[in-house]
Structures are given as structure tokens and as C-alpha cells.
C-alpha atoms as a PDB file:
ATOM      1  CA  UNK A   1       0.000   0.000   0.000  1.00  0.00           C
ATOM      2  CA  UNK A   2       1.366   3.473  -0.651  1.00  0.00           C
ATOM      3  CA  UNK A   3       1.667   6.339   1.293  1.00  0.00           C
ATOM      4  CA  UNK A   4      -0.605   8.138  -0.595  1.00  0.00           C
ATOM      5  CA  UNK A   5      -3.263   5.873   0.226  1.00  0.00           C
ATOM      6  CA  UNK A   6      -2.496   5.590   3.891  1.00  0.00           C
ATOM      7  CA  UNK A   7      -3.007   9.179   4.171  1.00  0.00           C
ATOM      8  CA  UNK A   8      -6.346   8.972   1.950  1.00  0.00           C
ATOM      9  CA  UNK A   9      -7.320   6.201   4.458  1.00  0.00           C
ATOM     10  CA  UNK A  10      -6.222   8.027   7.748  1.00  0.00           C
ATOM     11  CA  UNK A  11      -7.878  11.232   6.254  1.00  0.00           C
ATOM     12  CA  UNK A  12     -11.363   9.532   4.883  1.00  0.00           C
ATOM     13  CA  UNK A  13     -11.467   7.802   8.963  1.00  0.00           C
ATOM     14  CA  UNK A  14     -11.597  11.048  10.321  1.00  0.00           C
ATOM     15  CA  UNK A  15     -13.774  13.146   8.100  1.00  0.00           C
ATOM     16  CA  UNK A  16     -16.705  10.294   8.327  1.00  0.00           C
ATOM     17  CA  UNK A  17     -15.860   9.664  12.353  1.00  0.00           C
ATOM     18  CA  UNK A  18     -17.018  12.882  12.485  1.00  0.00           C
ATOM     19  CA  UNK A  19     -20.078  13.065  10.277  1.00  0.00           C
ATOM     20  CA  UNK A  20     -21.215   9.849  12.078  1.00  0.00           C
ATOM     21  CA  UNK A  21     -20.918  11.736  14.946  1.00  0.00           C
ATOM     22  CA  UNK A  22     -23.017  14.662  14.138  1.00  0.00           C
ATOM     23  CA  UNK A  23     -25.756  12.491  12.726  1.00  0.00           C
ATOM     24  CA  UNK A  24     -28.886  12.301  14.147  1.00  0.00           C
ATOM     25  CA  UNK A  25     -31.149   9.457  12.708  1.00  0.00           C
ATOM     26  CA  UNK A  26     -32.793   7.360  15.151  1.00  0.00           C
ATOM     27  CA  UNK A  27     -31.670   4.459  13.684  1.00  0.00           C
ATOM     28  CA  UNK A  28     -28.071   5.818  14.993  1.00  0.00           C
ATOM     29  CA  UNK A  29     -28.775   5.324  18.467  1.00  0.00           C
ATOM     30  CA  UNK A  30     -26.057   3.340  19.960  1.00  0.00           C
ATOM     31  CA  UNK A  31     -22.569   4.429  19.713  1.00  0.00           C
ATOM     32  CA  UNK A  32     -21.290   4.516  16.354  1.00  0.00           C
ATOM     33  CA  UNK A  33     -17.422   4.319  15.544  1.00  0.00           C
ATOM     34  CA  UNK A  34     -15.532   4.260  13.052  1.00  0.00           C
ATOM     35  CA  UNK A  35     -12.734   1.946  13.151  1.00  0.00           C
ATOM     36  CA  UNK A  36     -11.374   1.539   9.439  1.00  0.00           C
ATOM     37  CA  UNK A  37     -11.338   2.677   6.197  1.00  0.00           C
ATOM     38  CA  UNK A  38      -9.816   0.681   3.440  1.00  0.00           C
ATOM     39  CA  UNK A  39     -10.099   2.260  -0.137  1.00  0.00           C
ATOM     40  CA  UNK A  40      -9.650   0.548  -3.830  1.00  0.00           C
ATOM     41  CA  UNK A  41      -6.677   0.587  -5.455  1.00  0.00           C
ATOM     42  CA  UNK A  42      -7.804   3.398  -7.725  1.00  0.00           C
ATOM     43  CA  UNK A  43      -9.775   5.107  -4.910  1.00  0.00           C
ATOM     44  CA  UNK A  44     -13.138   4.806  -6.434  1.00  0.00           C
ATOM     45  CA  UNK A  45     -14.231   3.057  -3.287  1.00  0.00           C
ATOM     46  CA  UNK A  46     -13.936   3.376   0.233  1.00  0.00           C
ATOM     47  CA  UNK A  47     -14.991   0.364   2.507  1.00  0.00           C
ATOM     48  CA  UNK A  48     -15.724   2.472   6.299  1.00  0.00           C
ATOM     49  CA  UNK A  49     -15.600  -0.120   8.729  1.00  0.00           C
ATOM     50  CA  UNK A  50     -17.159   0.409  12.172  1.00  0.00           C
ATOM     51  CA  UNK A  51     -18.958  -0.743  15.666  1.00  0.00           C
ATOM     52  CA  UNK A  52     -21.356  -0.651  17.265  1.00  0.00           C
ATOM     53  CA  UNK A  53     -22.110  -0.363  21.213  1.00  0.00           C
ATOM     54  CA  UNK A  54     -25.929  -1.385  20.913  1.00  0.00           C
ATOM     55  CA  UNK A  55     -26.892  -4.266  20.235  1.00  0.00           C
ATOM     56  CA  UNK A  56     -28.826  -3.509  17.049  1.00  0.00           C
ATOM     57  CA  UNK A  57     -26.221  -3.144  14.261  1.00  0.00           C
ATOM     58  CA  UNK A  58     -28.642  -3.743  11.584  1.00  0.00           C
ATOM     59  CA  UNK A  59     -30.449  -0.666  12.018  1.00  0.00           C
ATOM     60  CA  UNK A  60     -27.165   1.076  12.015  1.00  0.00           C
ATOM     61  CA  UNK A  61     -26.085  -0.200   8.789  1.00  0.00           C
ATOM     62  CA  UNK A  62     -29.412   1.085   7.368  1.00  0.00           C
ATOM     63  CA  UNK A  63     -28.985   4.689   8.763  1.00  0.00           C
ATOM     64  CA  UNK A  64     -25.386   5.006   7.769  1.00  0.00           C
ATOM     65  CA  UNK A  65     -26.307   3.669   4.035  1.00  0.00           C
ATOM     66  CA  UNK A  66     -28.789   5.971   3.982  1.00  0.00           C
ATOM     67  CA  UNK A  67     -26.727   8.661   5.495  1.00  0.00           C
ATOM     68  CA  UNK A  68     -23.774   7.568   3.306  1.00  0.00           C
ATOM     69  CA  UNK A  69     -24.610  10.297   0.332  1.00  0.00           C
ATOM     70  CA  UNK A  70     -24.358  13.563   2.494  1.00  0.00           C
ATOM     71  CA  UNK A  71     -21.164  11.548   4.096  1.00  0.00           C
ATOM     72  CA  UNK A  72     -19.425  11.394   0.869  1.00  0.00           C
ATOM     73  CA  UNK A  73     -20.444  14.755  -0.230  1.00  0.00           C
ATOM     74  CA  UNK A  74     -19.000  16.225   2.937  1.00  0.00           C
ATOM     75  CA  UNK A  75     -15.730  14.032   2.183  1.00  0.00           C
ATOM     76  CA  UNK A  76     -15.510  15.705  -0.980  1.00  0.00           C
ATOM     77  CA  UNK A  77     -15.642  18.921   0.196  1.00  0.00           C
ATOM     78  CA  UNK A  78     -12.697  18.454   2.547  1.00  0.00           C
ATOM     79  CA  UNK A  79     -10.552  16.805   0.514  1.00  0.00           C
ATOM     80  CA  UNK A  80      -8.400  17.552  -2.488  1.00  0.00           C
ATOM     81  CA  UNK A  81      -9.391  14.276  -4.576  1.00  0.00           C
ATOM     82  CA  UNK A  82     -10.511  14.688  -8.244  1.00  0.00           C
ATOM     83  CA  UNK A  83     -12.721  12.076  -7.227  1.00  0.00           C
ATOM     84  CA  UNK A  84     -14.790  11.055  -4.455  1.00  0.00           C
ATOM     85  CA  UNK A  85     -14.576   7.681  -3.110  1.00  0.00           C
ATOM     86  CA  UNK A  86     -18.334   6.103  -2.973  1.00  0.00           C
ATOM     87  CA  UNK A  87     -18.673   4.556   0.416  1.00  0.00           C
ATOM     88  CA  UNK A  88     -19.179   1.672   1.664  1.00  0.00           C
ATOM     89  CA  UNK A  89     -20.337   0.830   5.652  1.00  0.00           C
ATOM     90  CA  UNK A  90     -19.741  -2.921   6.765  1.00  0.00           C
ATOM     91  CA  UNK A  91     -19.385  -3.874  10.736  1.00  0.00           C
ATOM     92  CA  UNK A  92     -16.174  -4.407  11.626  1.00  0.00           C
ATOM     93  CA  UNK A  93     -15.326  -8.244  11.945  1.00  0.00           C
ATOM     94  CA  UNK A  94     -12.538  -7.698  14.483  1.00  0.00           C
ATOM     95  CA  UNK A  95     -15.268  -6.354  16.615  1.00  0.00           C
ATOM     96  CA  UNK A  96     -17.477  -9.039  16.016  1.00  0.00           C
ATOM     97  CA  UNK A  97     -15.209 -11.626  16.379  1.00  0.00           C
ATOM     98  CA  UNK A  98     -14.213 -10.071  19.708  1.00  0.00           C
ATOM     99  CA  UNK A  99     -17.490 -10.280  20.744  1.00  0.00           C
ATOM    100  CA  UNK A 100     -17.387 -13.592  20.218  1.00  0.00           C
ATOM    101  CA  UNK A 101     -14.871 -14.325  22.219  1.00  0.00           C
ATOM    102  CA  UNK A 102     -15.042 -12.446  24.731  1.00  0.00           C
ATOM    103  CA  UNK A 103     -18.953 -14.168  25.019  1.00  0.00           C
ATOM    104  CA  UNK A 104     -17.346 -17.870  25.040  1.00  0.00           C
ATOM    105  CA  UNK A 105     -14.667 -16.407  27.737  1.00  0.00           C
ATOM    106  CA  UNK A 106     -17.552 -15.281  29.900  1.00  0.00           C
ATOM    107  CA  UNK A 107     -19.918 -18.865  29.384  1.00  0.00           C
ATOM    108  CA  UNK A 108     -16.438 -21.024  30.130  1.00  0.00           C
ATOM    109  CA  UNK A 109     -15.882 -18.642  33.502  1.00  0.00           C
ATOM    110  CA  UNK A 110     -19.500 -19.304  34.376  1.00  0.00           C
ATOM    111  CA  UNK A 111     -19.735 -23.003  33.634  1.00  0.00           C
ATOM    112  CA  UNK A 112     -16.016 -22.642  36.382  1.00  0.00           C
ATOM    113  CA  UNK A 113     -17.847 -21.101  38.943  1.00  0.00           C
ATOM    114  CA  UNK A 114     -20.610 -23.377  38.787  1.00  0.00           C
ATOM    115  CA  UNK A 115     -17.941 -26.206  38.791  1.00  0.00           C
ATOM    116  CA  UNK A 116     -16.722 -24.603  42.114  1.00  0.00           C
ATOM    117  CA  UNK A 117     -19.926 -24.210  43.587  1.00  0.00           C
ATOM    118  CA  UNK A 118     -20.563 -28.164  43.349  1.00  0.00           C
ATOM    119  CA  UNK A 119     -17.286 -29.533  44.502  1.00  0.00           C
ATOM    120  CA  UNK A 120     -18.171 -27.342  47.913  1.00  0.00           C
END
């Protein structure tokens, strides 16, 4: 990856971390961050990645796709690209798969302390 499209990335995080920020559909309600953006080699696409700290990420994929047109049209106005990027919003699978574990990690400590209570 080049420099050039580090700094696109690092740039395009910011800008939409902040429009998520300011949005207010309801479908937004839980907190929103943005954790990545990845963009095509010829920058035609962006892919944001984010999280979410409710529970219901599907409505929060809804309100950023619908959000994602005055997003982008923000991007382009603070950036210097000829072109701007058309986003895309997916959850962040990190996150997810954190979740995951974290959730087995929890079930394993509790099936433990159960373990505990019956030896006693």
C-alpha cells in the first residue's frame, strides 16, 4: 500500500468519524465508531468499517447507508481528490469476532464457577 493511500485512508477515517458523529437518525442510536477505512486501489471506493455499542447493528447499517450520500459529499468537500470515493459501511469483523470471544470467555468462567460451587 502506498503512502498516498495511507493518508487517503487516515484522512477519509476522520472526516466520516465525524459526520457519524453529528448524525442524528434514530436508527443511529447506539454508539457509532468508526474503526477503518480501506479504499480501492484506484480510490473509487472506500470500505468504512465500524462498531457498534448497541446491540442492534442492523439498524445502524441502514442509517449510515442511507446517510452515506451527504457523508461522501462532505468528504468531498474536505478533501483535495478529483474524485470522491463512494462509500461503503460494513461492521467491523474484528469487533465481532471479539465479541465472540469475549462471550465464550464469559460462558467457560461461568460453567467454572458453577464447577466450584458443586465440589463445595
Amino acid at each position: 500500500m502506498s503512502e498516498r493511500t495511507r493518508k487517503i485512508e487516515s484522512q477519509l477515517k476522520e472526516i466520516v468519524g465525524e459526520e457519524v458523529a453529528a448524525l442524528s437518525d434514530p436508527r443511529i442510536h447506539g454508539l457509532v465508531t468508526v474503526t477503518e477505512v480501506r479504499v480501492s486501489p484506484d480510490i473509487s471506493v472506500a470500505t468504512v468499517f465500524y462498531s457498534v455499542l448497541d446491540e442492534d447493528a442492523e439498524e445502524a447499517r441502514e442509517g449510515l447507508q442511507s446517510a452515506a450520500g451527504r457523508i461522501q459529499s462532505s468528504v468531498g468537500s474536505q478533501t483535495r481528490l478529483r474524485r470522491t470515493p463512494k462509500l461503503r459501511f460494513r461492521p467491523d469483523p474484528v469487533v465481532e469476532q471479539a465479541s465472540k470471544i469475549e462471550a465464550a470467555l464469559r460462558e467457560v468462567r461461568e460453567e467454572n464457577r458453577d464447577g466450584d460451587d458443586d465440589e463445595k
